[in-house]
C-alpha atoms as a PDB file:
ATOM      1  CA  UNK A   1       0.000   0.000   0.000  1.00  0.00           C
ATOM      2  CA  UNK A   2       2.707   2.357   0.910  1.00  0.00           C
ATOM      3  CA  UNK A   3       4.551   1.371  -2.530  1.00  0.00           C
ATOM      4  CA  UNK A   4       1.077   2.499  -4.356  1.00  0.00           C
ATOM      5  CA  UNK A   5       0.690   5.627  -1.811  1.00  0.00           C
ATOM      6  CA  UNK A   6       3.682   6.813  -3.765  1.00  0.00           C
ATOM      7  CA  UNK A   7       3.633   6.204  -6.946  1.00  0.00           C
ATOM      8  CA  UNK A   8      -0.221   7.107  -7.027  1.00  0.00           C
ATOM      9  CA  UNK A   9       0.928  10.285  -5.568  1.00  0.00           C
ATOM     10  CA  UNK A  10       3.525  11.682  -7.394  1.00  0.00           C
ATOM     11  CA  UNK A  11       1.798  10.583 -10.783  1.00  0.00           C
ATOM     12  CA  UNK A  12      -1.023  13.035  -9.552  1.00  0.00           C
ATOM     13  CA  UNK A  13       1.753  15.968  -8.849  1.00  0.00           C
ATOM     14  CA  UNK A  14       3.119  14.762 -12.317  1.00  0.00           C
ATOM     15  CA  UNK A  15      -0.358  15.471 -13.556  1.00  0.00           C
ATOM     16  CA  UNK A  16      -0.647  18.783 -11.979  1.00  0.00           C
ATOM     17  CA  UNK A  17       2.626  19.478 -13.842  1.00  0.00           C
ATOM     18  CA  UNK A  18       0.856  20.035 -17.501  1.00  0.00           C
ATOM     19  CA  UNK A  19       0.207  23.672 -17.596  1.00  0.00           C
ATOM     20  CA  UNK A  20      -2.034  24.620 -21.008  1.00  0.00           C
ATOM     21  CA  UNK A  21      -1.822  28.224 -20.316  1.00  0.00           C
ATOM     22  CA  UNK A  22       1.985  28.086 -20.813  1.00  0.00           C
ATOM     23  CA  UNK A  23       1.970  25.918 -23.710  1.00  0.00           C
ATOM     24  CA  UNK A  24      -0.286  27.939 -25.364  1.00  0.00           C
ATOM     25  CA  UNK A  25       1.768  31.114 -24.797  1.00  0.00           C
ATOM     26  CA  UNK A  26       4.823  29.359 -26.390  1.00  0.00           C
ATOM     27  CA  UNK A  27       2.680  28.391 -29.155  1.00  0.00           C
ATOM     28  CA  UNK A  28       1.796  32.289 -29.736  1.00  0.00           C
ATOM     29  CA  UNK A  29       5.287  33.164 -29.202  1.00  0.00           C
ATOM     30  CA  UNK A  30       4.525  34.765 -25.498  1.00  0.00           C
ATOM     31  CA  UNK A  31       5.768  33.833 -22.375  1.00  0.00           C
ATOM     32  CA  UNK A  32       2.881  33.981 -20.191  1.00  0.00           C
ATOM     33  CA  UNK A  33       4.922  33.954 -17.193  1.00  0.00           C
ATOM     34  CA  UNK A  34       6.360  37.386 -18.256  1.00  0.00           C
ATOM     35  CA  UNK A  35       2.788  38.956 -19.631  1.00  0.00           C
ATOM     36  CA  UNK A  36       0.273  40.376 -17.401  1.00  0.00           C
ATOM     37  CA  UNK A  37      -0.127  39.529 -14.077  1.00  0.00           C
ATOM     38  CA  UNK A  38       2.660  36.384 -14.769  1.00  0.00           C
ATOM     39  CA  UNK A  39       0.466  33.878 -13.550  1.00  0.00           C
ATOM     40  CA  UNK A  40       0.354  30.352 -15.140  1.00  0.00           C
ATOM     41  CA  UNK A  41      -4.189  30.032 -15.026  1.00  0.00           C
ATOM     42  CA  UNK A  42      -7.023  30.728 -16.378  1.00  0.00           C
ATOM     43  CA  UNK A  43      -7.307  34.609 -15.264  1.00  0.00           C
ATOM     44  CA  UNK A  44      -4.118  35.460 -16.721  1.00  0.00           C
ATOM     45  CA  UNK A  45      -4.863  33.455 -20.199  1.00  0.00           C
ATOM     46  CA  UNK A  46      -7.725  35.420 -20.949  1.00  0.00           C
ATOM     47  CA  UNK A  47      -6.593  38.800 -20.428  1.00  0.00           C
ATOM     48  CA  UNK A  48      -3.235  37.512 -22.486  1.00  0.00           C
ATOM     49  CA  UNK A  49      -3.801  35.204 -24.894  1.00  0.00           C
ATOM     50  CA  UNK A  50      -8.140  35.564 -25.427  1.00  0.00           C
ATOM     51  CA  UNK A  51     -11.325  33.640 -24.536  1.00  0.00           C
ATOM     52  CA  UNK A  52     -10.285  30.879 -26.480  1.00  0.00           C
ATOM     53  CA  UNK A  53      -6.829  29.936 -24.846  1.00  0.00           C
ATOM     54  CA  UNK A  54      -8.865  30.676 -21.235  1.00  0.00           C
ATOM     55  CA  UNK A  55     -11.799  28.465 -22.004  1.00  0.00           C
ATOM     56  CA  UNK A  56      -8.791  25.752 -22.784  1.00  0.00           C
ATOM     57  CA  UNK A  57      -7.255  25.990 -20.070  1.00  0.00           C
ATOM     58  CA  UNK A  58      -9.722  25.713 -17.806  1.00  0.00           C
ATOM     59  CA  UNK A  59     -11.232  22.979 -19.163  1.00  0.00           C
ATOM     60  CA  UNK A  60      -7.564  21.254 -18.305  1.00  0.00           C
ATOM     61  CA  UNK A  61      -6.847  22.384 -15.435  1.00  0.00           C
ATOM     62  CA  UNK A  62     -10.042  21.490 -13.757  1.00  0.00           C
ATOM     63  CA  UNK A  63      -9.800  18.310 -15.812  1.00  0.00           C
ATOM     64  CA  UNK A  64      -6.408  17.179 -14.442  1.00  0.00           C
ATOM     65  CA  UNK A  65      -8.088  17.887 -10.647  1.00  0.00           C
ATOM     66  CA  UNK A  66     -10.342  14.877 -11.547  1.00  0.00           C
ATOM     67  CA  UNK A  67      -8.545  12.628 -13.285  1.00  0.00           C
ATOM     68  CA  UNK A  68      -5.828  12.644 -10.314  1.00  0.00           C
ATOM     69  CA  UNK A  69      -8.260  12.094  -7.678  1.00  0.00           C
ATOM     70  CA  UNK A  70     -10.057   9.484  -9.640  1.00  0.00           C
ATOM     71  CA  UNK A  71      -6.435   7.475 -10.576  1.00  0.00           C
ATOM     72  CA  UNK A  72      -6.178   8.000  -6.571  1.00  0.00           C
ATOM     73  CA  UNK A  73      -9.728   6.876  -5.945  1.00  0.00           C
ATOM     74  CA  UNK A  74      -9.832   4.000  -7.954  1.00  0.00           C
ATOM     75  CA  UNK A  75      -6.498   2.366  -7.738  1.00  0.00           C
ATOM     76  CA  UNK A  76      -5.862   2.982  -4.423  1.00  0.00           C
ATOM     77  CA  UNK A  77      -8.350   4.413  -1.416  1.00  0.00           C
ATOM     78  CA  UNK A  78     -10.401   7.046  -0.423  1.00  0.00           C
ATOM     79  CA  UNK A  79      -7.397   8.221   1.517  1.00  0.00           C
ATOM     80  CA  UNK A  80      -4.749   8.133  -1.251  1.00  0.00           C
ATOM     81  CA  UNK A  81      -7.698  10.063  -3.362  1.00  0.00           C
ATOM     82  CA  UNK A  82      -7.717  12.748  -1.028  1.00  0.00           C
ATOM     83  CA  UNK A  83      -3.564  12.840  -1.194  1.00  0.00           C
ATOM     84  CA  UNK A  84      -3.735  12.755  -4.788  1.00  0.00           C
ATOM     85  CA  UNK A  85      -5.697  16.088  -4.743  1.00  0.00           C
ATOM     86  CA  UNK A  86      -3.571  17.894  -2.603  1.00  0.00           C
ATOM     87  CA  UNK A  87      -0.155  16.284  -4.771  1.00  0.00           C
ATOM     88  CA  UNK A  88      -2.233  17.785  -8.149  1.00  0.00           C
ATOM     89  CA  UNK A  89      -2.825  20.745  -6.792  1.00  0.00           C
ATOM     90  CA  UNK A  90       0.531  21.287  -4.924  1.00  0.00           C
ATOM     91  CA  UNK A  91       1.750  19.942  -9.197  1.00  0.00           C
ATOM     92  CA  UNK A  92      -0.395  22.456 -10.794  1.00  0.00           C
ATOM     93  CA  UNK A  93       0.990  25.569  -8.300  1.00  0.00           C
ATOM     94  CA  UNK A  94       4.412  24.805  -8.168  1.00  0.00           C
ATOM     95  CA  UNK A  95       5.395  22.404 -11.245  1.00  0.00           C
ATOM     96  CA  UNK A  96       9.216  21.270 -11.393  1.00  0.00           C
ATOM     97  CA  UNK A  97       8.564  20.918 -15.564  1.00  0.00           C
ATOM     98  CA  UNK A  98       8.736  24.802 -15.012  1.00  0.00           C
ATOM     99  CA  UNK A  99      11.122  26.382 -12.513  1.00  0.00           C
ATOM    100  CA  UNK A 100       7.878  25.619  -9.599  1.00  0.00           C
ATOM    101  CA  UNK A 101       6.276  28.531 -11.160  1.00  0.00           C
ATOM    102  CA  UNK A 102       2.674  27.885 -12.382  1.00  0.00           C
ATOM    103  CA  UNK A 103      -0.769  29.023 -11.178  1.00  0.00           C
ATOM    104  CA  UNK A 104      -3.007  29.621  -8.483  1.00  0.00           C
ATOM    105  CA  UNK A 105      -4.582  26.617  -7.984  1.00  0.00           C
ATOM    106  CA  UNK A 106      -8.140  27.409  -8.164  1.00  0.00           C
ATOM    107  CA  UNK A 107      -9.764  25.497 -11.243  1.00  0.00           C
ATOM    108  CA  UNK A 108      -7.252  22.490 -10.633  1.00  0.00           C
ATOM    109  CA  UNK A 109      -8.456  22.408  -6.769  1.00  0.00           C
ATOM    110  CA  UNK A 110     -12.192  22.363  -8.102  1.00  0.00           C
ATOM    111  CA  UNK A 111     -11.650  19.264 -10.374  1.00  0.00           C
ATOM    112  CA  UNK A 112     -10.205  18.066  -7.562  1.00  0.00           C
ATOM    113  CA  UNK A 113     -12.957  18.530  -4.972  1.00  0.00           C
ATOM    114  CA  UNK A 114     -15.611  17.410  -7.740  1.00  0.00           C
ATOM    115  CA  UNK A 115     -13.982  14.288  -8.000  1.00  0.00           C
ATOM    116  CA  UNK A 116     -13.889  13.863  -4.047  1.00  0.00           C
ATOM    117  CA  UNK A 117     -17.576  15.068  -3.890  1.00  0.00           C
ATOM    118  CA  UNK A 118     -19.428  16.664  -6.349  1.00  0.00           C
ATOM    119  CA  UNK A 119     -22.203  18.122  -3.896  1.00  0.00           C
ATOM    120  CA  UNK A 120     -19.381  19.725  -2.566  1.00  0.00           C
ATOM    121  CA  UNK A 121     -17.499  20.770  -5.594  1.00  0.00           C
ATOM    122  CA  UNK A 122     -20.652  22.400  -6.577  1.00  0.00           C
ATOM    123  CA  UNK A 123     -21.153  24.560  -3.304  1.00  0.00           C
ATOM    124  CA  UNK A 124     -17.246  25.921  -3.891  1.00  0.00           C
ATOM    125  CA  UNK A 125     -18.028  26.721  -7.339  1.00  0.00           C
ATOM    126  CA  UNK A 126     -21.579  28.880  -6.076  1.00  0.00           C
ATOM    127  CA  UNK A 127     -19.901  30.686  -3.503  1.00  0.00           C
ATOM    128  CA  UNK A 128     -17.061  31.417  -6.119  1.00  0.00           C
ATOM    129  CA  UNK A 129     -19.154  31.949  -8.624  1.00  0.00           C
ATOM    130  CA  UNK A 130     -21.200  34.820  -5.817  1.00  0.00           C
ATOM    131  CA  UNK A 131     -17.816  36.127  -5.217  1.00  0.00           C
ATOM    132  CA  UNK A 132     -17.242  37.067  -8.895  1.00  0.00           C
ATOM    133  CA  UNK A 133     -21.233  38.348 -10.207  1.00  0.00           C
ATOM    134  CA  UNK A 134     -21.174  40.757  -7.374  1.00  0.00           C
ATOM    135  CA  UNK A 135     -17.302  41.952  -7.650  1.00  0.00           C
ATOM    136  CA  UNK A 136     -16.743  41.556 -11.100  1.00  0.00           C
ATOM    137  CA  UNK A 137     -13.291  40.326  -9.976  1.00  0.00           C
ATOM    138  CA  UNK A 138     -12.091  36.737  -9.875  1.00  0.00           C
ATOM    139  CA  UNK A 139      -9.374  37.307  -7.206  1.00  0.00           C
ATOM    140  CA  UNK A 140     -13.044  37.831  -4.815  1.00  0.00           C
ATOM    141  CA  UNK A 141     -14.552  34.589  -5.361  1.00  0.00           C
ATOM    142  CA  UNK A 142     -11.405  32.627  -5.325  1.00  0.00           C
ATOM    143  CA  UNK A 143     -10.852  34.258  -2.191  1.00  0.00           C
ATOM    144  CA  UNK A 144     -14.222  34.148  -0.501  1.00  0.00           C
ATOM    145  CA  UNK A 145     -14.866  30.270  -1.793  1.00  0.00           C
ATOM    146  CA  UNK A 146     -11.097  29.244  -0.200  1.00  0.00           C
ATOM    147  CA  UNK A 147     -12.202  31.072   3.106  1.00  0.00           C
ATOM    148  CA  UNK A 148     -15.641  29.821   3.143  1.00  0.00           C
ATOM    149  CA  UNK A 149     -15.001  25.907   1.890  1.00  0.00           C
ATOM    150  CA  UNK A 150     -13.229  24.296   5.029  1.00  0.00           C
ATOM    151  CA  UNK A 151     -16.818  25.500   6.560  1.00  0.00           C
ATOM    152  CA  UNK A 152     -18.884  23.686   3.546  1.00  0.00           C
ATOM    153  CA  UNK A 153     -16.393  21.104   3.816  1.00  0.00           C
ATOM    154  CA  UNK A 154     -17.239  20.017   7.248  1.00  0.00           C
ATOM    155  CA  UNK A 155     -20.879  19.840   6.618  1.00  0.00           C
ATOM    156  CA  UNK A 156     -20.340  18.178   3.283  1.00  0.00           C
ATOM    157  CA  UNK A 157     -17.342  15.917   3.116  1.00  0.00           C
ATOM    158  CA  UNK A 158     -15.641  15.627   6.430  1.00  0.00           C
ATOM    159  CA  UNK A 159     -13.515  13.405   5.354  1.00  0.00           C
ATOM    160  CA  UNK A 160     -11.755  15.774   3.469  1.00  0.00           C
ATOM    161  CA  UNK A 161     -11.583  18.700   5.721  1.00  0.00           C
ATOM    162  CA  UNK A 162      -8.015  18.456   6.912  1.00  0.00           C
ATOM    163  CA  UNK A 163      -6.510  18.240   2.969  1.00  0.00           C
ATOM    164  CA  UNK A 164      -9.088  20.934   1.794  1.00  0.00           C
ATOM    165  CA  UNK A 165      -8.650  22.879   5.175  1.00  0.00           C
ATOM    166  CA  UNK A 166      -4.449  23.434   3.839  1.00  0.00           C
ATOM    167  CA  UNK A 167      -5.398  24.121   0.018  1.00  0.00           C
ATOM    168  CA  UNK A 168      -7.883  26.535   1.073  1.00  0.00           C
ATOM    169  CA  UNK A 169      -5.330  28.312   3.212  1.00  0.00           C
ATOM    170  CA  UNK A 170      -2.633  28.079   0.157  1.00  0.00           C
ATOM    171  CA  UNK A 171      -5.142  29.661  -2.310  1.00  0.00           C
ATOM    172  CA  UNK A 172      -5.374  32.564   0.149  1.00  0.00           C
ATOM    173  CA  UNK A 173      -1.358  32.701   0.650  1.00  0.00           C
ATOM    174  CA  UNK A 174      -1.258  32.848  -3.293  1.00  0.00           C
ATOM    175  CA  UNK A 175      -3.959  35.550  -3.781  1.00  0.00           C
ATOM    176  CA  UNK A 176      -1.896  38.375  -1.000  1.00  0.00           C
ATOM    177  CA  UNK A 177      -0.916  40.299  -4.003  1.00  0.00           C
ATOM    178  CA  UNK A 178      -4.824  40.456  -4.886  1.00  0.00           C
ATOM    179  CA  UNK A 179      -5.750  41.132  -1.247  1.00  0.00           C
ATOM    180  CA  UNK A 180      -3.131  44.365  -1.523  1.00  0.00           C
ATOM    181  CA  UNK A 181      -4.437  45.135  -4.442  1.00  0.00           C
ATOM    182  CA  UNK A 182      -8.212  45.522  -3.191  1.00  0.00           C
ATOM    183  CA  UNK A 183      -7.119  46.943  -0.082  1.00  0.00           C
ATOM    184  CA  UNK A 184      -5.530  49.679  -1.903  1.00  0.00           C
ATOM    185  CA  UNK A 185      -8.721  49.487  -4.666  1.00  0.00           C
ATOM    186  CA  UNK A 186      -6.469  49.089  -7.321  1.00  0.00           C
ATOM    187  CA  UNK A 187      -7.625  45.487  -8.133  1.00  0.00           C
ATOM    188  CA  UNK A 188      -8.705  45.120 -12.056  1.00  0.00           C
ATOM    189  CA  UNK A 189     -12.106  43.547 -12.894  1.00  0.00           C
ATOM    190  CA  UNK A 190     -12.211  40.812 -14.987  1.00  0.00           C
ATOM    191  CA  UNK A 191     -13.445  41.914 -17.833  1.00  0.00           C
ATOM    192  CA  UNK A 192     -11.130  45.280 -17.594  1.00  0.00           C
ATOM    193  CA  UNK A 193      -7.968  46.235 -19.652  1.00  0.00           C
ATOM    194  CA  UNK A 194      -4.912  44.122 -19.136  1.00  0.00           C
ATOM    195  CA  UNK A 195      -3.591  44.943 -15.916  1.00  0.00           C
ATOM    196  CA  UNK A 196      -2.144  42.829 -13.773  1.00  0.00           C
ATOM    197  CA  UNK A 197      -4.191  41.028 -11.415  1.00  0.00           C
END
């Protein structure tokens, strides 16, 4: 079991490793790392590279969430599962393939919880979703659904507080620049000119 904890494991961080964002910059000749805000996600892709490279790579980085946690699900435990979607997440946020340098962590940590429970992927994504209509800013609802979910997480999944409880905190750690940012009201709204955000 131990033997399968590992390799299970680090194939999920593996996983989290692909980064579509990035490979679609290189494809258009841009670094995305060096445009805009510099972040390797979904945010960052559609200011930079257009609704079509941002629909992409959210679609993948949600869909590399799952796929981990179902790999850990399925050919190993509940347990290793719930590993698995911290190792994809912790893949997706700091990826060796690219100097640990890569996103945020949001729409990989939803494909995540989906695959652990999709009740409670689906009360993350509300709240998120709250956060964003009524702020026009995605930094808000990533923010107020990391803050909110080891809450929904307790009523919903248990099981998975603890592991949710730390990503939650490390989306929060990743968004301080945001949090400065609409302290200091100089925080961009999504749909806005291509600031950094």
């Amino acid at each position: 079991m131990a033997i399968k904890l590992i390799i299970l494991v680090a194939v999920a961080y593996l996983i989290g490793n692909i980064s579509p964002s990035i490979i679609l910059g290189k494809l258009a000749g841009i670094d995305i790392k060096k445009e805009g805000s510099g972040n390797a996600g979904t945010t960052n892709a559609l200011r930079v590279l257009g609704k079509k490279a941002a629909v992409i790579t959210l679609l993948i980085d949600v869909g590399k969430g799952v796929v981990a946690v179902l790999l850990g699900m399925n050919l190993g435990s509940y347990t290793i599962g719930t590993l698995c979607a911290a190792a994809v997440f912790c893949g997706h946020i700091w990826p060796c393939f690219y100097s640990f340098k890569g996103g945020k962590g949001v729409a990989t940590a939803f494909g995540a919880i989906l695959a652990v429970n999709w009740i409670l992927g689906v009360s993350a994504l509300a709240i998120v979703a709250i956060g964003l209509l009524v702020s026009q800013r995605m930094s808000v609802g990533s923010i107020l659904g990391a803050a909110t979910f080891p809450f929904v997480c307790w009523f919903v999944e248990p099981g998975f507080v603890y592991v949710g409880t730390v990503m939650a905190l490390i989306i929060i750690i990743k968004h301080r620049s945001n949090i400065g940012r609409l302290i200091r009201g100089e925080e961009p709204k999504m749909f806005g000119n291509k600031k950094k955000d």
